[in-house]
Protein backbone atom coordinates (compact mmCIF):
# COMPACT_ATOMS: atom_id res chain seq x y z
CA UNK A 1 333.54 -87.24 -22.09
CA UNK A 2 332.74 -90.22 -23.96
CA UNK A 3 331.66 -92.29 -21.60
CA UNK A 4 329.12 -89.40 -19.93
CA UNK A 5 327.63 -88.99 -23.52
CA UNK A 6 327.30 -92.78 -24.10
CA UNK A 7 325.49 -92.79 -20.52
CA UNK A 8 323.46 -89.71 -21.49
CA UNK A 9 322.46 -91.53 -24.55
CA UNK A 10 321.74 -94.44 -23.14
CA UNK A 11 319.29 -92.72 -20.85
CA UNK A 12 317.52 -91.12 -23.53
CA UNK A 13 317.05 -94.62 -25.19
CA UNK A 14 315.35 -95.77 -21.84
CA UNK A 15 313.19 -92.58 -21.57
CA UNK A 16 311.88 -93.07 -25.04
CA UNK A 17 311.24 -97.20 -23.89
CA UNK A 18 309.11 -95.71 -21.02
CA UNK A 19 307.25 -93.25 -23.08
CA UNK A 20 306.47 -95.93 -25.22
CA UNK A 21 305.57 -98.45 -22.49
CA UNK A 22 303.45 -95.56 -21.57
CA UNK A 23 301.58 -95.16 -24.77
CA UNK A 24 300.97 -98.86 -25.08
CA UNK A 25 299.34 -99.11 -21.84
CA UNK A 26 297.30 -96.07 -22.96
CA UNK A 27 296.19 -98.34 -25.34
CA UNK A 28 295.50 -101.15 -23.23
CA UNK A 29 293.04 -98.90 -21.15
CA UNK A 30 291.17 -97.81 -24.79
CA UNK A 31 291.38 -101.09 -25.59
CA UNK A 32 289.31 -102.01 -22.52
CA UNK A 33 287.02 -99.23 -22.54
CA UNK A 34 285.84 -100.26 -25.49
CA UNK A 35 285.12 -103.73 -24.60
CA UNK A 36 281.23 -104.52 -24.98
CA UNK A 37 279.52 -106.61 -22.16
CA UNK A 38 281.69 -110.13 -21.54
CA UNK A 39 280.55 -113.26 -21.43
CA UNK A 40 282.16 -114.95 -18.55
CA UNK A 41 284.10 -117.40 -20.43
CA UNK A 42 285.63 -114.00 -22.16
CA UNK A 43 285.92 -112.74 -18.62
CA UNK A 44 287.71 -115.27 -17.80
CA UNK A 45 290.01 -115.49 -20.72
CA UNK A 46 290.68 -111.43 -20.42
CA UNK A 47 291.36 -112.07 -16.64
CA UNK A 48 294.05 -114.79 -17.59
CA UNK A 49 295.42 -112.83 -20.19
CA UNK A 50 295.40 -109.65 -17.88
CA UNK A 51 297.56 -112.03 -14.98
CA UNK A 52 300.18 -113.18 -17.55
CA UNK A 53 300.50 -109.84 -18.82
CA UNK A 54 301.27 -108.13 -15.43
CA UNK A 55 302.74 -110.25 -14.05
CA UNK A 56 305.08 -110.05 -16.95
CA UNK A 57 305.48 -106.23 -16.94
CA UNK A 58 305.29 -106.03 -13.27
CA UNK A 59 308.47 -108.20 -12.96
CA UNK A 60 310.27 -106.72 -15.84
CA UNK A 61 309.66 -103.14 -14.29
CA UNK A 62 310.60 -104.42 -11.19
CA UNK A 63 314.00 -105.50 -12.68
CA UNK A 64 314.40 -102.34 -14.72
CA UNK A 65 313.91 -100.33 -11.58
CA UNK A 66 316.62 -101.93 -9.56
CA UNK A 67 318.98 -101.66 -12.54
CA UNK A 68 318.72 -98.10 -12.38
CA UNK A 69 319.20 -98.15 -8.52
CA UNK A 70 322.39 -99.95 -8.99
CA UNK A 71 323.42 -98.01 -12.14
CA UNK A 72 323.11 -94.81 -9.64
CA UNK A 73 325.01 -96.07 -7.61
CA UNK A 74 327.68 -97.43 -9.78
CA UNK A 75 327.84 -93.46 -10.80
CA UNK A 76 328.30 -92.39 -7.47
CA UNK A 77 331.11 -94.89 -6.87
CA UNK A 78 332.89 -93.56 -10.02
CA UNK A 79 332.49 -90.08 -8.70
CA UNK A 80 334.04 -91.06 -5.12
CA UNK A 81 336.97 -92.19 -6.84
């Protein structure tokens, strides 16, 4: 049993890191709602930052996702056994 519950917990932790990821990009999109009428030298610095920024998350999420592909299967191996 202890290693199911230390799995179990572990997914909770990563549900809560999504929610949060969640909430922050919630954010993000108030953030830019707000945003008055840009100059384009602020258009063009928010278009940089947007680029580094996804790109960022995009290959982080992309990581995370195939983690938890693997990590499924890893489970299913254990279960074969």
């Amino acid at each position: 049993m202890p290693g199911t519950q230390n799995a179990l917990s572990e997914v909770a932790y990563l549900r809560r890191s999504c929610e949060y990821l969640l909430s922050t990009l919630r954010d993000v999109e108030r953030e830019l709602g707000r945003l008055p009428d840009l100059t384009e030298a602020q258009e063009a610095i928010l278009d940089m930052e947007t680029t580094l920024a996804g790109s960022d998350i995009r290959k982080d999420l992309d990581n995370a996702a195939g983690s938890a592909e693997a990590w499924v299967r890893r489970i299913e191996n254990v279960r074969n056994l």
